[in-house]
N, C-alpha and C. Protein backbone atom coordinates (compact mmCIF):
# COMPACT_ATOMS: atom_id res chain seq x y z
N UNK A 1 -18.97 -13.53 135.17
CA UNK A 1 -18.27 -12.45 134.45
C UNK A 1 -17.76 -11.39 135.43
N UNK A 2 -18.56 -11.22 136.65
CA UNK A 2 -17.98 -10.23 137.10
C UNK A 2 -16.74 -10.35 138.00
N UNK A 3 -16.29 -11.74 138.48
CA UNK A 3 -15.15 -12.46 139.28
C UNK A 3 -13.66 -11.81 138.05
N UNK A 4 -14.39 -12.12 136.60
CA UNK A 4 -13.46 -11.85 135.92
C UNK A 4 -13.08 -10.25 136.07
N UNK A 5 -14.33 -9.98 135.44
CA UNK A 5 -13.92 -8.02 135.59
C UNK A 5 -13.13 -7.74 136.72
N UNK A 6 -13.14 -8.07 137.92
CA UNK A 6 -12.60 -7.95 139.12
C UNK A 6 -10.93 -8.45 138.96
N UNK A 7 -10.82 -9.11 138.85
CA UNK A 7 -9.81 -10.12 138.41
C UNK A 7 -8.26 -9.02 136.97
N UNK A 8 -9.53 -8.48 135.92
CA UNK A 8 -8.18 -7.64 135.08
C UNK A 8 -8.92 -6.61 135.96
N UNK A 9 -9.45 -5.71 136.64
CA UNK A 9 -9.31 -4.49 136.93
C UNK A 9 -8.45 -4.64 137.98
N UNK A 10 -8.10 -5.50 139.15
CA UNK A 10 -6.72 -5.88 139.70
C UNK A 10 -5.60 -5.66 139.08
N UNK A 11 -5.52 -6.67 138.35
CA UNK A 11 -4.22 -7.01 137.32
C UNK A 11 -3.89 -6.05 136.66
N UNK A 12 -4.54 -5.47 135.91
CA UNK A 12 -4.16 -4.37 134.48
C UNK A 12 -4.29 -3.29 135.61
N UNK A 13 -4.74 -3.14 137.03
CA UNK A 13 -4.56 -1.62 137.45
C UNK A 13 -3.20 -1.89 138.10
N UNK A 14 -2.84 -2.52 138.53
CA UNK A 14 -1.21 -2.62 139.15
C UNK A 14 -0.49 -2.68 137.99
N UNK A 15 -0.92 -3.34 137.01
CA UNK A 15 0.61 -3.33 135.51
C UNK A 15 0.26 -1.95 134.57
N UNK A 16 -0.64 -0.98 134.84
CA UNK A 16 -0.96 0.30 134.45
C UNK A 16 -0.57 1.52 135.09
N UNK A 17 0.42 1.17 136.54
CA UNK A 17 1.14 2.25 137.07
C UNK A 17 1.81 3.09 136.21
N UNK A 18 2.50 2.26 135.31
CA UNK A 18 3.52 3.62 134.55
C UNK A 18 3.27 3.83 133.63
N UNK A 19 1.70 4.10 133.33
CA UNK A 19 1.26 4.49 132.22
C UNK A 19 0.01 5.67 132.72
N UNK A 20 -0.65 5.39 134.01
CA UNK A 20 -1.34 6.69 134.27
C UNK A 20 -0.95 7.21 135.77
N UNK A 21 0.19 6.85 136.04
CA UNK A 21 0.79 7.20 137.42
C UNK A 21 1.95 6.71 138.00
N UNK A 22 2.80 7.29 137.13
CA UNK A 22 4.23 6.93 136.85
C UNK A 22 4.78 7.69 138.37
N UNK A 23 4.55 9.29 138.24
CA UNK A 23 4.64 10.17 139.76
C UNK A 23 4.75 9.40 140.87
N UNK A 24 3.49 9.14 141.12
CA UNK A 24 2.81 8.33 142.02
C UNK A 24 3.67 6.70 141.98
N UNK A 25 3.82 6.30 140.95
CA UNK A 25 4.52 5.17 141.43
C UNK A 25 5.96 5.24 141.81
N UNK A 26 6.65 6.43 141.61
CA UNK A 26 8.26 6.43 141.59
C UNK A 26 8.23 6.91 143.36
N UNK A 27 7.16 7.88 143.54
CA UNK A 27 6.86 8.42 144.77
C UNK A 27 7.31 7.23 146.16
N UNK A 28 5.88 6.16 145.62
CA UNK A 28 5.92 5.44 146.26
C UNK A 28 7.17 4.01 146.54
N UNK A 29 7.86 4.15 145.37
CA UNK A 29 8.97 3.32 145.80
C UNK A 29 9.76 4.26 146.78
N UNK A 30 10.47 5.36 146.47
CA UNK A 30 11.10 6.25 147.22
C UNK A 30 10.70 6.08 148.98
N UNK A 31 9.48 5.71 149.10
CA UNK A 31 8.74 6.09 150.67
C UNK A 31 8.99 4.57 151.09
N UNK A 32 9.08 3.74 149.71
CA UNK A 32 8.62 2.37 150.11
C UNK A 32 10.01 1.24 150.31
N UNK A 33 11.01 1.60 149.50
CA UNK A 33 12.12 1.43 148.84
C UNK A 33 11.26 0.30 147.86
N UNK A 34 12.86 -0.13 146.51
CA UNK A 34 12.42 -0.95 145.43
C UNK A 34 12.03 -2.34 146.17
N UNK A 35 12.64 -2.76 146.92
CA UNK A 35 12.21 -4.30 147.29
C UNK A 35 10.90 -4.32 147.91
N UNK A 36 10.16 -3.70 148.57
CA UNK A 36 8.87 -3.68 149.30
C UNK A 36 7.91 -3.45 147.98
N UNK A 37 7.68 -2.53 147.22
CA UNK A 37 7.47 -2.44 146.21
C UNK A 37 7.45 -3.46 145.43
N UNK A 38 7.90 -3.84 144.91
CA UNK A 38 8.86 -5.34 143.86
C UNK A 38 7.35 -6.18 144.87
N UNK A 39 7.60 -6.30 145.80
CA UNK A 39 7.16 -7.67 146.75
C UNK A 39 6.00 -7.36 146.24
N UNK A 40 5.01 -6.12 146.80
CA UNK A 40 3.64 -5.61 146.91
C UNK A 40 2.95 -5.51 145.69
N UNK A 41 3.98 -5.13 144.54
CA UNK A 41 3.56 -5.79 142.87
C UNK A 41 2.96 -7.06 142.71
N UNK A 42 3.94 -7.65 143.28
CA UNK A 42 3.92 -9.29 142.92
C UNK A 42 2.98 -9.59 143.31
N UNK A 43 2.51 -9.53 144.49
CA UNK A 43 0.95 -10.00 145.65
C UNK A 43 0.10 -9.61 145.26
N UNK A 44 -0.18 -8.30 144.58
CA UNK A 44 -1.58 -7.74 144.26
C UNK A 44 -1.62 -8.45 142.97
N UNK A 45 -0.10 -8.64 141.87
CA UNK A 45 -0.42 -9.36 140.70
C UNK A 45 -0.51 -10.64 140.65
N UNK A 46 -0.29 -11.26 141.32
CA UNK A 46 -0.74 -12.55 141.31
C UNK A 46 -2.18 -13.00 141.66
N UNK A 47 -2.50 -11.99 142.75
CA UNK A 47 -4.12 -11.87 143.53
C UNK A 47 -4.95 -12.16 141.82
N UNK A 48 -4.55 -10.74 141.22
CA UNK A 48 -5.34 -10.14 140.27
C UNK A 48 -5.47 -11.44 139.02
N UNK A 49 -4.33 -12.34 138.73
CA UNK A 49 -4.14 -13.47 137.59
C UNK A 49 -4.78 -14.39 138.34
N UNK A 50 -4.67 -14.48 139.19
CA UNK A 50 -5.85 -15.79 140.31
C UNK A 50 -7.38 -15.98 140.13
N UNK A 51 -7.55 -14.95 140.37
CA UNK A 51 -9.21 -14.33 139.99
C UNK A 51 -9.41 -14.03 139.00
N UNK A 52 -8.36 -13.45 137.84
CA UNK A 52 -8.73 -13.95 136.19
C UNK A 52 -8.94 -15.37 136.05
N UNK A 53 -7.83 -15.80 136.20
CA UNK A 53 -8.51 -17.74 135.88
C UNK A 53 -9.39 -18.53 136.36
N UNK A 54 -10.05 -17.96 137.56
CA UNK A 54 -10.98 -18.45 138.07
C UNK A 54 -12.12 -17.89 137.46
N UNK A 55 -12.39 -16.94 137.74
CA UNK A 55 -13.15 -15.56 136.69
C UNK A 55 -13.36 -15.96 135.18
N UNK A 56 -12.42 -16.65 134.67
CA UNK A 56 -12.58 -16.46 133.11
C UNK A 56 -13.44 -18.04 133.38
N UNK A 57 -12.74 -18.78 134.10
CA UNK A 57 -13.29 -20.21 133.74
C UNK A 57 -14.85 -20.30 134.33
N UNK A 58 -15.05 -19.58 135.22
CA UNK A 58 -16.62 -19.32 135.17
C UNK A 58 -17.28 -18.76 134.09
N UNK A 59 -16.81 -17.53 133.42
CA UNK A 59 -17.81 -16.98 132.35
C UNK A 59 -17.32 -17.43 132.08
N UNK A 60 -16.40 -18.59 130.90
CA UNK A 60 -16.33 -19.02 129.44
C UNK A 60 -17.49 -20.47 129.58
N UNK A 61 -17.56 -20.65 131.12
CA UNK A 61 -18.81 -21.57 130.67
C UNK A 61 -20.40 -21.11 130.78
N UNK A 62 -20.68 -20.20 130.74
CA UNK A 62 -22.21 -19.65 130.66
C UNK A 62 -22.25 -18.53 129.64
N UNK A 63 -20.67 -18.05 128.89
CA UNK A 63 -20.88 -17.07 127.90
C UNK A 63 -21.48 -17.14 126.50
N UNK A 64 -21.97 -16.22 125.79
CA UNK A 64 -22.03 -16.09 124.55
C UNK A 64 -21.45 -16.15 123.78
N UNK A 65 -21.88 -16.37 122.68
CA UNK A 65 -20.78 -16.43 120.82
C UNK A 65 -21.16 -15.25 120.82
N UNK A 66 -20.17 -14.21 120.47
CA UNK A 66 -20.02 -13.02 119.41
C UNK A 66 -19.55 -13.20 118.42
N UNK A 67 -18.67 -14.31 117.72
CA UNK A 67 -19.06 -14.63 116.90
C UNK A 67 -17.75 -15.74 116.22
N UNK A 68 -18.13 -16.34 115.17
CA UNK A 68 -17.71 -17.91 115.31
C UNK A 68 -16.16 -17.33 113.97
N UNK A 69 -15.41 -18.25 114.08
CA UNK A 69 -13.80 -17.92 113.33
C UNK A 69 -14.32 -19.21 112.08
N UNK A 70 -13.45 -18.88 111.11
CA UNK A 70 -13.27 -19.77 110.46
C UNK A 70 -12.32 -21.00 110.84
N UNK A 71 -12.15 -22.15 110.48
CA UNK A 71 -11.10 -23.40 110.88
C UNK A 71 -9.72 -22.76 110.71
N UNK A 72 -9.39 -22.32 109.57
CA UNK A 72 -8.07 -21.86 109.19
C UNK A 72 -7.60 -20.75 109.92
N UNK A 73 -8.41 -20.32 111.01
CA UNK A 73 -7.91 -19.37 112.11
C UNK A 73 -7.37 -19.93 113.17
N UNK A 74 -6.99 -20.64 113.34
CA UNK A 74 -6.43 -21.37 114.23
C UNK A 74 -4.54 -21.92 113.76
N UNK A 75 -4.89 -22.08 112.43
CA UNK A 75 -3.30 -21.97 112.14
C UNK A 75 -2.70 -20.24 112.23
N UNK A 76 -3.15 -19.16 111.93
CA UNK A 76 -3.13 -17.96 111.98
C UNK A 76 -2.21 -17.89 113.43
N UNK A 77 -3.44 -18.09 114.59
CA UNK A 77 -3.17 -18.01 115.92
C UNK A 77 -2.25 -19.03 116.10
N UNK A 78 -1.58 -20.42 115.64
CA UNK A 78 -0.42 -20.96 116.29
C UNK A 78 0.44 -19.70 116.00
N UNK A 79 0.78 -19.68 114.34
CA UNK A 79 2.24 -19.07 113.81
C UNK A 79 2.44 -17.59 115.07
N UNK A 80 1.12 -16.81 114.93
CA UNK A 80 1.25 -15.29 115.77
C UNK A 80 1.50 -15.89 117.42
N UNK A 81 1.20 -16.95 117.57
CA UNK A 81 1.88 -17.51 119.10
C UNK A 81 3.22 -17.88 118.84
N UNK A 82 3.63 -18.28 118.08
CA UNK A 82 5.06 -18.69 118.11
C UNK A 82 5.88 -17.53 118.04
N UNK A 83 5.59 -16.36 117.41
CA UNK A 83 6.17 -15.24 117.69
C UNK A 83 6.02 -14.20 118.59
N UNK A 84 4.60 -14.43 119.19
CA UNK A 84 4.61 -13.59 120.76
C UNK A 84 5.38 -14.49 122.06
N UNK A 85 5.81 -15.87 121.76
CA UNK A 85 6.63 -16.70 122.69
C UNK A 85 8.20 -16.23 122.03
N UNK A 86 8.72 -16.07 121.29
CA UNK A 86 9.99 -15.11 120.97
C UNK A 86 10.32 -13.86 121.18
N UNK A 87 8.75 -13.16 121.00
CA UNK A 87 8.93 -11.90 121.94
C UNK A 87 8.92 -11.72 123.38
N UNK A 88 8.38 -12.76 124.00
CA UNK A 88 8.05 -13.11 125.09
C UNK A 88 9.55 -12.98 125.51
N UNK A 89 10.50 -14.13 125.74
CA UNK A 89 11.10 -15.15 126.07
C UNK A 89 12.54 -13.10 125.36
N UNK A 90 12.26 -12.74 124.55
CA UNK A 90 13.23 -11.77 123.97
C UNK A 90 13.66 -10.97 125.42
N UNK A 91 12.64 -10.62 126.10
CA UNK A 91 12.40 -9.21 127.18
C UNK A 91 13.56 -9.80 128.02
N UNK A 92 14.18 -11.15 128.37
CA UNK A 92 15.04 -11.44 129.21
C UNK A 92 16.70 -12.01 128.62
N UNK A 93 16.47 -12.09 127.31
CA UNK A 93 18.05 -12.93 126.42
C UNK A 93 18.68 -11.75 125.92
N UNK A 94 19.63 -11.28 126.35
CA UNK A 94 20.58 -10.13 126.25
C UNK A 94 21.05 -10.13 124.97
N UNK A 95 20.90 -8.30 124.15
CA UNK A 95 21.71 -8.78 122.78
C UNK A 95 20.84 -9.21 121.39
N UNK A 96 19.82 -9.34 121.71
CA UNK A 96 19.13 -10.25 120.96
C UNK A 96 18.09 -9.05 119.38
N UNK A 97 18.31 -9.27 118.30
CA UNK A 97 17.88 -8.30 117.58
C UNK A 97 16.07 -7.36 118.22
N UNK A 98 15.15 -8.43 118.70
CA UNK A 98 13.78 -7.96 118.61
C UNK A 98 13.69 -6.84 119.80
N UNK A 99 14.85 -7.49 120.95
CA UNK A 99 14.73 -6.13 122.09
C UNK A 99 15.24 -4.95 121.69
N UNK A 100 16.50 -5.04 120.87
CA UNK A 100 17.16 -3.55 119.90
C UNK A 100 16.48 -3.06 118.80
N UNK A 101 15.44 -3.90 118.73
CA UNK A 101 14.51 -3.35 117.68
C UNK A 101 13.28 -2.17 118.43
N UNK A 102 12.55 -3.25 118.91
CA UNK A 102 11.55 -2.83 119.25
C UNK A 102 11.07 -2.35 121.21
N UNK A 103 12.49 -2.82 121.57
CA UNK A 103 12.56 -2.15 123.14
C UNK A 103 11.73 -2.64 124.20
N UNK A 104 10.62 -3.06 123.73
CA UNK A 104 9.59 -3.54 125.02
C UNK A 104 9.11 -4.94 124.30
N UNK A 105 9.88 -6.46 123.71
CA UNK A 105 9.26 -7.32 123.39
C UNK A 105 8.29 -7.96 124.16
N UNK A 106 8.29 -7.86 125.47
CA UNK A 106 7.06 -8.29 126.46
C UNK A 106 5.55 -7.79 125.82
N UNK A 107 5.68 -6.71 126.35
CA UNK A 107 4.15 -6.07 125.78
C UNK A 107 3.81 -6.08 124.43
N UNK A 108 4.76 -6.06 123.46
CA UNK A 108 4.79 -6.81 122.08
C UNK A 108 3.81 -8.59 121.71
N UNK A 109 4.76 -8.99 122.97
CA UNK A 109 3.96 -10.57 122.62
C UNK A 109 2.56 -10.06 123.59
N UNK A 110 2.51 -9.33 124.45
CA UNK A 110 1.02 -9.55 125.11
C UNK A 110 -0.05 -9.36 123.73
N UNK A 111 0.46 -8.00 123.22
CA UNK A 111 -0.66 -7.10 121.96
C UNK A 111 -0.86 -8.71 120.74
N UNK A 112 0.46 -9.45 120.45
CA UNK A 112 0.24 -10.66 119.92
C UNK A 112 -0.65 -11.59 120.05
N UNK A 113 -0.05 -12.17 121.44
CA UNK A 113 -0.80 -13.01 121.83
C UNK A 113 -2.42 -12.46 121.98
N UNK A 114 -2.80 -12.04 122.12
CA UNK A 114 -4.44 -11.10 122.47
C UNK A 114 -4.73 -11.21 120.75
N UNK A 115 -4.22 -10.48 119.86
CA UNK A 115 -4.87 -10.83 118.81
C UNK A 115 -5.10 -11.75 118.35
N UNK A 116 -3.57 -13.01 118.45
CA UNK A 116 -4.13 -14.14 118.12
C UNK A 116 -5.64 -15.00 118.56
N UNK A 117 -5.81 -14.60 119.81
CA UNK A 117 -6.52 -15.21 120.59
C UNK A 117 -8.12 -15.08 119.91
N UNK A 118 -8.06 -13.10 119.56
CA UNK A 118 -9.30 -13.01 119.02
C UNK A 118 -9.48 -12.97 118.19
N UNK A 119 -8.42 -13.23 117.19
CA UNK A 119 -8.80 -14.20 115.69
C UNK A 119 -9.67 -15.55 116.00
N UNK A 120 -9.03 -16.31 116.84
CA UNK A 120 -10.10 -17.69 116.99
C UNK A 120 -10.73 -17.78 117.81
N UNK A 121 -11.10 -16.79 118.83
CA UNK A 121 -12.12 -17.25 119.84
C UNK A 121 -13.30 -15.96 120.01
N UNK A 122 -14.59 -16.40 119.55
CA UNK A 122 -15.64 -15.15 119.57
C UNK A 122 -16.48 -15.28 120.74
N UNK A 123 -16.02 -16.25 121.80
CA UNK A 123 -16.99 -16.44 123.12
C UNK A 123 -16.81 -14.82 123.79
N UNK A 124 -17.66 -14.30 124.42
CA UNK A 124 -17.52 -13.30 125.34
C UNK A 124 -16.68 -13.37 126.50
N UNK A 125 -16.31 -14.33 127.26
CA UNK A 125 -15.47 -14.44 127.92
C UNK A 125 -14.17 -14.02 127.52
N UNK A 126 -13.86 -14.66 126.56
CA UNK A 126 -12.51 -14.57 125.76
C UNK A 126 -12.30 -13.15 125.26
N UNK A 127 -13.39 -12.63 124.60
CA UNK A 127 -13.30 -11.48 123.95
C UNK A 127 -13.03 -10.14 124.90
N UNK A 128 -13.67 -10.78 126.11
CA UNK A 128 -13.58 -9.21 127.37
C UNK A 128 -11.62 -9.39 128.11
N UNK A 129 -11.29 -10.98 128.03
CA UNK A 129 -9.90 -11.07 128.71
C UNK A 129 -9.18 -10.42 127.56
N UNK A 130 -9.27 -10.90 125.86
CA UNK A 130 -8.43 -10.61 125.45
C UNK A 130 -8.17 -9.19 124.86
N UNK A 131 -9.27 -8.65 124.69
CA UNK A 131 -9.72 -7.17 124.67
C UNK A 131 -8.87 -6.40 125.22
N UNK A 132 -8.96 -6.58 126.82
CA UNK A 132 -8.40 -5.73 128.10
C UNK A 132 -7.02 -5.83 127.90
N UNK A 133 -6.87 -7.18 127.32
CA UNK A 133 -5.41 -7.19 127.55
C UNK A 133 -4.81 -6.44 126.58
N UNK A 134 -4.92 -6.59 125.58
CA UNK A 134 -4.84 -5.77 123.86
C UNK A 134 -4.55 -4.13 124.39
N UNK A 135 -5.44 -3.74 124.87
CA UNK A 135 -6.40 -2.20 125.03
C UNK A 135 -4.86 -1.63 126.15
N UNK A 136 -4.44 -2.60 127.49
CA UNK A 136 -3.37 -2.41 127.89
C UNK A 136 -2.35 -2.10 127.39
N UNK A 137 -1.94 -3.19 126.38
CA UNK A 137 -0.78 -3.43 125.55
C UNK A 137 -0.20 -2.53 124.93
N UNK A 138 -1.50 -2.23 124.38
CA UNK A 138 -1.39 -0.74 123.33
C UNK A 138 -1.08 0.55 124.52
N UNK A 139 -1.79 0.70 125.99
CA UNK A 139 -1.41 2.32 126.24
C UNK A 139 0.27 1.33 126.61
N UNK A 140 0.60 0.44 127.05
CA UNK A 140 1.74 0.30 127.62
C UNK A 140 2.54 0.70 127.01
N UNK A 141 2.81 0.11 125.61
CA UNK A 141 3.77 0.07 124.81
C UNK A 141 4.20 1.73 124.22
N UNK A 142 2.91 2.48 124.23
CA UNK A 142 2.96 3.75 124.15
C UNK A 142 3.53 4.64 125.17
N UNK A 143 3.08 4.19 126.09
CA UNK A 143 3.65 4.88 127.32
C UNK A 143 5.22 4.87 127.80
N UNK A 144 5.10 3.84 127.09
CA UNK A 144 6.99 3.20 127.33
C UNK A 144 7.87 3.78 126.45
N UNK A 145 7.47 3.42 125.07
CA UNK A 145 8.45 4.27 124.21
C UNK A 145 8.30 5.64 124.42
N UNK A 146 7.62 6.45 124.94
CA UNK A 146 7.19 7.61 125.02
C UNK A 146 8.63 8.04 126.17
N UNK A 147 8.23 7.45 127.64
CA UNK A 147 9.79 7.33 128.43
C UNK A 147 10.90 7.41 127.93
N UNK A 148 11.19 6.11 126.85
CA UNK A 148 12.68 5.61 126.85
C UNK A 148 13.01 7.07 125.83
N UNK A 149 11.69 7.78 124.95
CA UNK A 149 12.40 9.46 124.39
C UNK A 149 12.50 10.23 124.82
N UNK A 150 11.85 10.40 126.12
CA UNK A 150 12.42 11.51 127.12
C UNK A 150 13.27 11.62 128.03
N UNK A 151 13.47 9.59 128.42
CA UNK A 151 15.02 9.53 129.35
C UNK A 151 16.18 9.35 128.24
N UNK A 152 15.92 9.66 126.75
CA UNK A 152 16.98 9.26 126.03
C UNK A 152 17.58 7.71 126.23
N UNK A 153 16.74 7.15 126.54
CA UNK A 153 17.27 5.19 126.68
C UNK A 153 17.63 4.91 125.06
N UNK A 154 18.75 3.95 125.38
CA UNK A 154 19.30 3.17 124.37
C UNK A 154 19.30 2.33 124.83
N UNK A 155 19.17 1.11 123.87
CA UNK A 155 19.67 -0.28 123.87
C UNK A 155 20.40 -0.47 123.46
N UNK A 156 21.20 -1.55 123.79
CA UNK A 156 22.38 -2.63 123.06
C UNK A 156 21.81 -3.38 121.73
N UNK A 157 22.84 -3.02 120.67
CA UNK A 157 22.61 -3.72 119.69
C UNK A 157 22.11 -5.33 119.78
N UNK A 158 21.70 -5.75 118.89
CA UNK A 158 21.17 -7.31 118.98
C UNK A 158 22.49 -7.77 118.10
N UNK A 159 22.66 -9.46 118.55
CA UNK A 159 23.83 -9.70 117.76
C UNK A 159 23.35 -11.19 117.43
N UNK A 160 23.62 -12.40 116.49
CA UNK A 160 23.87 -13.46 115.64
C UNK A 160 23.10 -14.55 117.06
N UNK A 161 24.17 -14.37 117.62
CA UNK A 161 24.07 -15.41 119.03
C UNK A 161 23.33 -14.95 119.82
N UNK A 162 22.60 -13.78 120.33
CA UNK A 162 21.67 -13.27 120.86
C UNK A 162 20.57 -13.70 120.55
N UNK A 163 20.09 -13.20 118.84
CA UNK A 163 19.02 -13.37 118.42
C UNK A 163 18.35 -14.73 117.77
N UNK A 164 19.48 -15.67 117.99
CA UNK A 164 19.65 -17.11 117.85
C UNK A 164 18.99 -17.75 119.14
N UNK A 165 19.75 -17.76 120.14
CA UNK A 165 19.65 -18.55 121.66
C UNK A 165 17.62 -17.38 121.87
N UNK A 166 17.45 -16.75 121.33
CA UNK A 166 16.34 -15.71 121.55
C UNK A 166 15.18 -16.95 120.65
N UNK A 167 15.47 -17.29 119.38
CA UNK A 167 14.00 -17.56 119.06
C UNK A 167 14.17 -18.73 118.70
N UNK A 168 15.52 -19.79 119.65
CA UNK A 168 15.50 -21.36 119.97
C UNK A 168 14.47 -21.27 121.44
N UNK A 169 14.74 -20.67 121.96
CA UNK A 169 14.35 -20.44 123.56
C UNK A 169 12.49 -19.79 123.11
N UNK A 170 12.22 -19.10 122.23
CA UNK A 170 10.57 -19.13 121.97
C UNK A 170 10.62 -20.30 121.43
N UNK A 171 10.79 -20.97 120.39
CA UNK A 171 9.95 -22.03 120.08
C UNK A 171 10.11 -23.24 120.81
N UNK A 172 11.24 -23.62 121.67
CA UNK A 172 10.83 -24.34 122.95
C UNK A 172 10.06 -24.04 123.60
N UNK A 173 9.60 -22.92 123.92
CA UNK A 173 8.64 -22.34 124.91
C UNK A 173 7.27 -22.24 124.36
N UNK A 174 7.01 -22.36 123.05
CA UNK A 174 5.71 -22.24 122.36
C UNK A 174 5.73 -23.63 122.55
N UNK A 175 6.43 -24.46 122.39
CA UNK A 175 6.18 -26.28 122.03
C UNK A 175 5.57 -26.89 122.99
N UNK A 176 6.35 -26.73 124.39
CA UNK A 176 5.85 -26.69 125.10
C UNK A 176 4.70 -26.63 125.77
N UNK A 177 4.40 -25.44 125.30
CA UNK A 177 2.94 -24.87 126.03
C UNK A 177 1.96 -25.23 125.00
N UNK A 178 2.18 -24.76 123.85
CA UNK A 178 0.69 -25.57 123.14
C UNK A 178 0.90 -26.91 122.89
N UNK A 179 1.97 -27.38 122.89
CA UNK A 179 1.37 -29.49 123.08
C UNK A 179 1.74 -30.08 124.34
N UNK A 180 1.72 -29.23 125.58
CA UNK A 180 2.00 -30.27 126.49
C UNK A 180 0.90 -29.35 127.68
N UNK A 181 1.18 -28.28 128.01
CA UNK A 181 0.25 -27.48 128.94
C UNK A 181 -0.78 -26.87 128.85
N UNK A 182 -1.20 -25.87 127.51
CA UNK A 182 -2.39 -25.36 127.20
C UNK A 182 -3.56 -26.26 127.42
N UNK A 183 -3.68 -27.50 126.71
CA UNK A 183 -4.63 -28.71 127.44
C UNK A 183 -5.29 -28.85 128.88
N UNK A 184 -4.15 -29.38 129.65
CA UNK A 184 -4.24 -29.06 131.13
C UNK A 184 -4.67 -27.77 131.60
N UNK A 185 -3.94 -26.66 131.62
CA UNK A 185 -4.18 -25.86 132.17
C UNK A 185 -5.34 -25.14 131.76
N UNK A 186 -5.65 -24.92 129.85
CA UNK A 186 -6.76 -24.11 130.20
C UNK A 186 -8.04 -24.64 129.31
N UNK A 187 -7.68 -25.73 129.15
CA UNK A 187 -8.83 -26.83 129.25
C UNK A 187 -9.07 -26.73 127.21
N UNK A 188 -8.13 -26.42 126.43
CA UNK A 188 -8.35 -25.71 125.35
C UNK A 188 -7.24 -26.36 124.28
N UNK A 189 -7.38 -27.48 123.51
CA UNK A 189 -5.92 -27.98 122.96
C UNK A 189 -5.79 -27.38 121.43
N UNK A 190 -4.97 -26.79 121.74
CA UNK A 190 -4.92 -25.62 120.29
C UNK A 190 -4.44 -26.13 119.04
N UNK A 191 -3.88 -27.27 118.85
CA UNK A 191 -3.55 -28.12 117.92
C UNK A 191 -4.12 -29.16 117.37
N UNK A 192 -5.28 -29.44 118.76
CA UNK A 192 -6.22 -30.79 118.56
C UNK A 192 -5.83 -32.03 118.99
N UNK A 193 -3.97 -31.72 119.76
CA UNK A 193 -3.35 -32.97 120.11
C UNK A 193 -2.80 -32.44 121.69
C-alpha cells in the first residue's frame, strides 16, 4: 500500500499545480520556458502512474473488502464508462457539444470513471486509487471553472459533426478497452469476456 500512496502523492501532486499553486506554477514556466516544463510534467507524471500500477497491483493482492457491490453494479459501471470514454476522448475533438457544455470533459470522465469504479469495487486498494482520484477531480474541476470566470474564457460552440465524430470516437475507445485491454492490462475483465 505504501508503493501506492507514493505513487498518487507523485501523480495527483504534479496534476494539482493549478489548483494549489497556480503562482508558482506560471512562475516556473516563465524561469523554465513552456517546453522544459511540458517535458518535466511528463517525467515526474509518468514516474508517478508507474508506481501507481505497480503500487496498486501489490496492495490489490493482500487488501481488504470494505465492502462487496451487488452483480448489477457492474452494468452501472460499463454504461458510466462509456460516458467517461466520451468525455474522455471530448477534451481533444473540436466543436463538440460536452466541451461547450461543460469546459473541462477530461476531469469530468476522471470524477466518472472513479465513481464507476467504486460502485463495483470495495477492495481497499481500489477504494484508496479511486478515492484520490475522485477527491482530485472534484478540487480540479473546481479550480478550473473557477479560472475560465476570472480569465473570462469562452468556448466554441459544439456543433452536429463535432459532437458526432466525439461519441463515435468514445465508444470505439470504451470497446476497445473493456473487451480487448482491461483483461491484459489490469488483470480485471469487466464484461466477463
Amino acid at each position: 500500500m505504501a508503493l501506492l500512496l507514493l505513487g498518487l502523492a507523485i501523480f495527483i501532486g504534479v496534476h494539482s499545480t493549478r489548483i494549489f499553486a497556480d503562482g508558482w506554477r506560471t512562475q516556473m514556466i516563465g524561469r523554465m520556458g513552456a517546453i522544459p516544463w511540458k517535458a518535466l510534467f511528463a517525467v515526474v507524471s509518468i514516474i508517478g502512474f508507474v508506481i501507481i500500477v505497480i503500487g496498486f497491483r501489490q496492495a490489490r493482492a493482500e487488501s481488504t473488502v470494505l465492502y462487496v457491490t451487488p452483480g448489477w453494479t457492474k452494468h452501472v459501471t460499463a454504461l458510466l464508462m462509456v460516458l467517461a470514454m466520451i468525455l474522455f476522448v471530448a477534451a481533444y475533438i473540436p466543436r463538440n457539444w460536452f466541451k461547450a457544455r461543460f469546459h473541462h470533459p477530461q476531469v469530468l470522465a476522471v470524477k466518472t470513471w472513479a465513481i464507476s469504479h467504486l460502485l463495483a469495487v470495495g477492495v481497499l486498494a481500489d477504494v484508496v486509487l479511486f478515492g484520490a482520484l475522485l477527491a482530485w477531480a472534484v478540487l480540479s474541476f473546481s479550480a478550473a471553472r473557477k479560472r475560465d470566470r476570472a480569465n473570462n474564457v469562452t468556448y466554441a460552440p459544439g456543433n452536429a459533426i463535432g459532437t458526432a465524430i466525439t461519441v463515435a470516437t468514445g465508444l470505439v475507445a470504451w470497446s476497445v478497452f473493456a473487451l480487448l485491454l482491461h483483461g491484459p492490462l489490469i488483470g480485471v475483465r469487466p464484461l466477463g469476456y
